[in-house]
Structure formats: structure tokens, C-alpha cells
Protein backbone atom coordinates (compact mmCIF):
# COMPACT_ATOMS: atom_id res chain seq x y z
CA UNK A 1 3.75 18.38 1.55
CA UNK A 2 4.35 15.47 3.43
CA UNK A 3 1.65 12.62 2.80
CA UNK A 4 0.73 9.29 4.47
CA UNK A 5 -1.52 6.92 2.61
CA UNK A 6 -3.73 4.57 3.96
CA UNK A 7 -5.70 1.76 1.93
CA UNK A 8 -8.37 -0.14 3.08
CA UNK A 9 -9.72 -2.46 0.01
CA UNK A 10 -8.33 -5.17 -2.19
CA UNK A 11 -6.70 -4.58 -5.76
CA UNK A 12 -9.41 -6.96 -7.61
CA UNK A 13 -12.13 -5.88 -6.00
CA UNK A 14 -12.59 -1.97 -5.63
CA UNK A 15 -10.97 1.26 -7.14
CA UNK A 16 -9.72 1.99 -3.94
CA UNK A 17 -6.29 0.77 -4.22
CA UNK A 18 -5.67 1.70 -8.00
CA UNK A 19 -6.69 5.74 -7.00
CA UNK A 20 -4.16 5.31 -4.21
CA UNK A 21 -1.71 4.29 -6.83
CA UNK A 22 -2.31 7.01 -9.04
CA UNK A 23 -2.62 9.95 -6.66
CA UNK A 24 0.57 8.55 -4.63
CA UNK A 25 2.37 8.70 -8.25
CA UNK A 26 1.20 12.21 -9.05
CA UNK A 27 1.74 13.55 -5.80
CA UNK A 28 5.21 12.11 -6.09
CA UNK A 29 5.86 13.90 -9.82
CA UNK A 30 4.13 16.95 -8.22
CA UNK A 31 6.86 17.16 -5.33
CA UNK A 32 5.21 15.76 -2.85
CA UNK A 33 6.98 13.17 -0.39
CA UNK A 34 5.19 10.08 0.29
CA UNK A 35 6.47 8.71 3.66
CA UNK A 36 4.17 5.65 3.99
CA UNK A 37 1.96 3.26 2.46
CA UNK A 38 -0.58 1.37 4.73
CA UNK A 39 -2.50 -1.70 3.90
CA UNK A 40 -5.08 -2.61 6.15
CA UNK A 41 -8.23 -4.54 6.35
CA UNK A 42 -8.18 -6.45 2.65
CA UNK A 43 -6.12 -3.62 1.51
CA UNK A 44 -3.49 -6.18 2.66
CA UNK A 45 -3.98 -8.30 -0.57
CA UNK A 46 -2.09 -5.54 -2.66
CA UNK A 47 0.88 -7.27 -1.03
CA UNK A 48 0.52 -10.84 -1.94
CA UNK A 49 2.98 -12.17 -4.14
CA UNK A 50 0.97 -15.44 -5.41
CA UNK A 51 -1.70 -13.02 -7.26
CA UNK A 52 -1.55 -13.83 -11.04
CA UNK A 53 -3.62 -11.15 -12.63
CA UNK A 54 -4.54 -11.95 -16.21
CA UNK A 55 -1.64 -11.03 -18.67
CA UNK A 56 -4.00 -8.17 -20.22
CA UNK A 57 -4.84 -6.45 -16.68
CA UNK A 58 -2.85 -4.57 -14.70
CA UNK A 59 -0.52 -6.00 -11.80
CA UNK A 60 -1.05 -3.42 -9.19
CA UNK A 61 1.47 -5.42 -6.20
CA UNK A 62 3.97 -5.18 -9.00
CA UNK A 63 3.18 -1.58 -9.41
CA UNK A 64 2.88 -0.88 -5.72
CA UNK A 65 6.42 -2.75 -5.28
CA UNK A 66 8.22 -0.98 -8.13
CA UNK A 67 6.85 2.60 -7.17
CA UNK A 68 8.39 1.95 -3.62
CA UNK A 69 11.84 0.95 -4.75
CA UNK A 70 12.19 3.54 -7.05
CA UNK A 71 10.85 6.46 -4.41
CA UNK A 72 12.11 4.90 -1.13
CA UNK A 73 8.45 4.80 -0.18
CA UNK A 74 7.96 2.36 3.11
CA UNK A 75 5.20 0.26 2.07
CA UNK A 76 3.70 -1.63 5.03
CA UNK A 77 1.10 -4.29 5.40
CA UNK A 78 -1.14 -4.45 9.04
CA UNK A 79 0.18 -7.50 10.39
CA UNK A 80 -3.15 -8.95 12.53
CA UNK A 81 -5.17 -7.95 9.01
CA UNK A 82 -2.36 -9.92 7.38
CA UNK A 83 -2.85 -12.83 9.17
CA UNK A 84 -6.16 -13.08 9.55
CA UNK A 85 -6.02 -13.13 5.48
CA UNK A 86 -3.14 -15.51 5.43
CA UNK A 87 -0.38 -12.49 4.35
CA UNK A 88 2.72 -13.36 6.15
CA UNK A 89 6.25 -12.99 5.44
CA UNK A 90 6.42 -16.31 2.90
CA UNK A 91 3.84 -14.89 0.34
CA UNK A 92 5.04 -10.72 1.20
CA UNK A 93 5.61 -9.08 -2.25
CA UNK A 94 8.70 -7.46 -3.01
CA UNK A 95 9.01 -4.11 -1.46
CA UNK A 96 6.40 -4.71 1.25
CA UNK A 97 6.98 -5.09 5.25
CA UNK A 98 4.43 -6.26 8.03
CA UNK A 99 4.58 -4.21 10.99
CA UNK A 100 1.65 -3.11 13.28
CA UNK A 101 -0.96 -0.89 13.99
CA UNK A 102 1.71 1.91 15.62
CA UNK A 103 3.24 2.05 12.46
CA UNK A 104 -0.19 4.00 10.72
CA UNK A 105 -0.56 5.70 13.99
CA UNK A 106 3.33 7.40 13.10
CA UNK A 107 2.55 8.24 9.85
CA UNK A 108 -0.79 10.01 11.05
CA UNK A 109 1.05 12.08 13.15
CA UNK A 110 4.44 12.36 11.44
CA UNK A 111 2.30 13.51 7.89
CA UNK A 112 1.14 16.65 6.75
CA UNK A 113 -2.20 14.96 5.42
CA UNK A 114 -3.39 11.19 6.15
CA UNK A 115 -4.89 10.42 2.96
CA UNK A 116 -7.57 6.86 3.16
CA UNK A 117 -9.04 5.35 0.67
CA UNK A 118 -11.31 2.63 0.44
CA UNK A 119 -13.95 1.83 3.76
């Protein structure tokens, strides 16, 4: 199956993005392709490369960046939610791309199952 993930919430903040992490991961060791990550609304702060979690929590942009490189997953952060959050290309984690709105509206339609999480 052929999934498209779509993540609404921040990393610090809600569950949201860590359950994204983990089903994307299992789906992945399940078989499952994962075409595309979306970040949207404050989802887009799982792409910021100035967070500095504390040394004893997890670093879920790390996380999100190393799962992509190692699965060729496209990881791709809303760029008017981006910017209205100051996420542009200088502070863009390794592993993530801004694009726009038509690039969730592809994976929708390109995916077996659109998966959200977070509001």
C-alpha cells in the first residue's frame, strides 16, 4: 500500500507528530511505501533545524530527517505555513523541502490512503 502522511501539530507540543513517526516507521518495516511527508499548519516546526530538545528527550526533526534519507521518503514542509512561522530555507532541517499546497494535493491523489494526524 501506497501511503501519504500528513501532519498538522508541532513536535513539543502534541502526540501528533511522534504517532506519525511511528506508524510511518512501521508501515515502512511492514512493506508499505511511504511517498510523502507533509507538514502543515505548526506541523511545520518538525522541520526546524535551531530546535535543541533537552539531551534526555527525543529529537524528532533528527528522526524525521534520518528516516527520510534512509527510505527516500520526500519530506515536505507547506511553504505559506512555513513562513508565517518563520521556516524558510536558512533554518530547513536536513532532509526537508518547502514546496506548496499542490504538493499534498499530489500525494492525496497519487496515495492509496492519506493518512492526517494532528487538527
Amino acid at each position: 500500500m501506497k501511503y501519504g502522511i500528513l501532519i498538522n501539530e508541532g513536535p513539543f507540543t502534541h502526540q501528533a507528530s511522534d504517532t506519525a513517526y511511528h506508524f510511518t516507521k512501521a508501515a515502512i518495516e511492514k512493506g508499505h511505501r511511504v511517498m510523502r511527508v507533509f507538514f502543515y499548519h505548526d506541523g511545520v516546526y518538525n522541520a526546524n533545524a535551531l530546535s535543541e530538545p533537552q539531551s534526555d528527550d527525543r529529537n524528532i526533526v533528527k528522526l524525521w530527517g534520518d528516516l527520510a534519507k534512509e527510505h527516500k521518503i520526500d519530506l515536505v514542509v507547506c511553504v505559506a505555513a512555513g513562513l508565517r512561522r518563520g521556516i524558510k530555507d536558512q533554518v530547513l532541517a536536513e532532509g526537508f523541502r518547502i514546496s506548496g499546497l499542490g504538493q499534498l494535493t499530489e500525494i492525496g491523489m497519487a496515495a492509496d490512503r492519506l493518512i492526517t494526524f494532528g487538527d
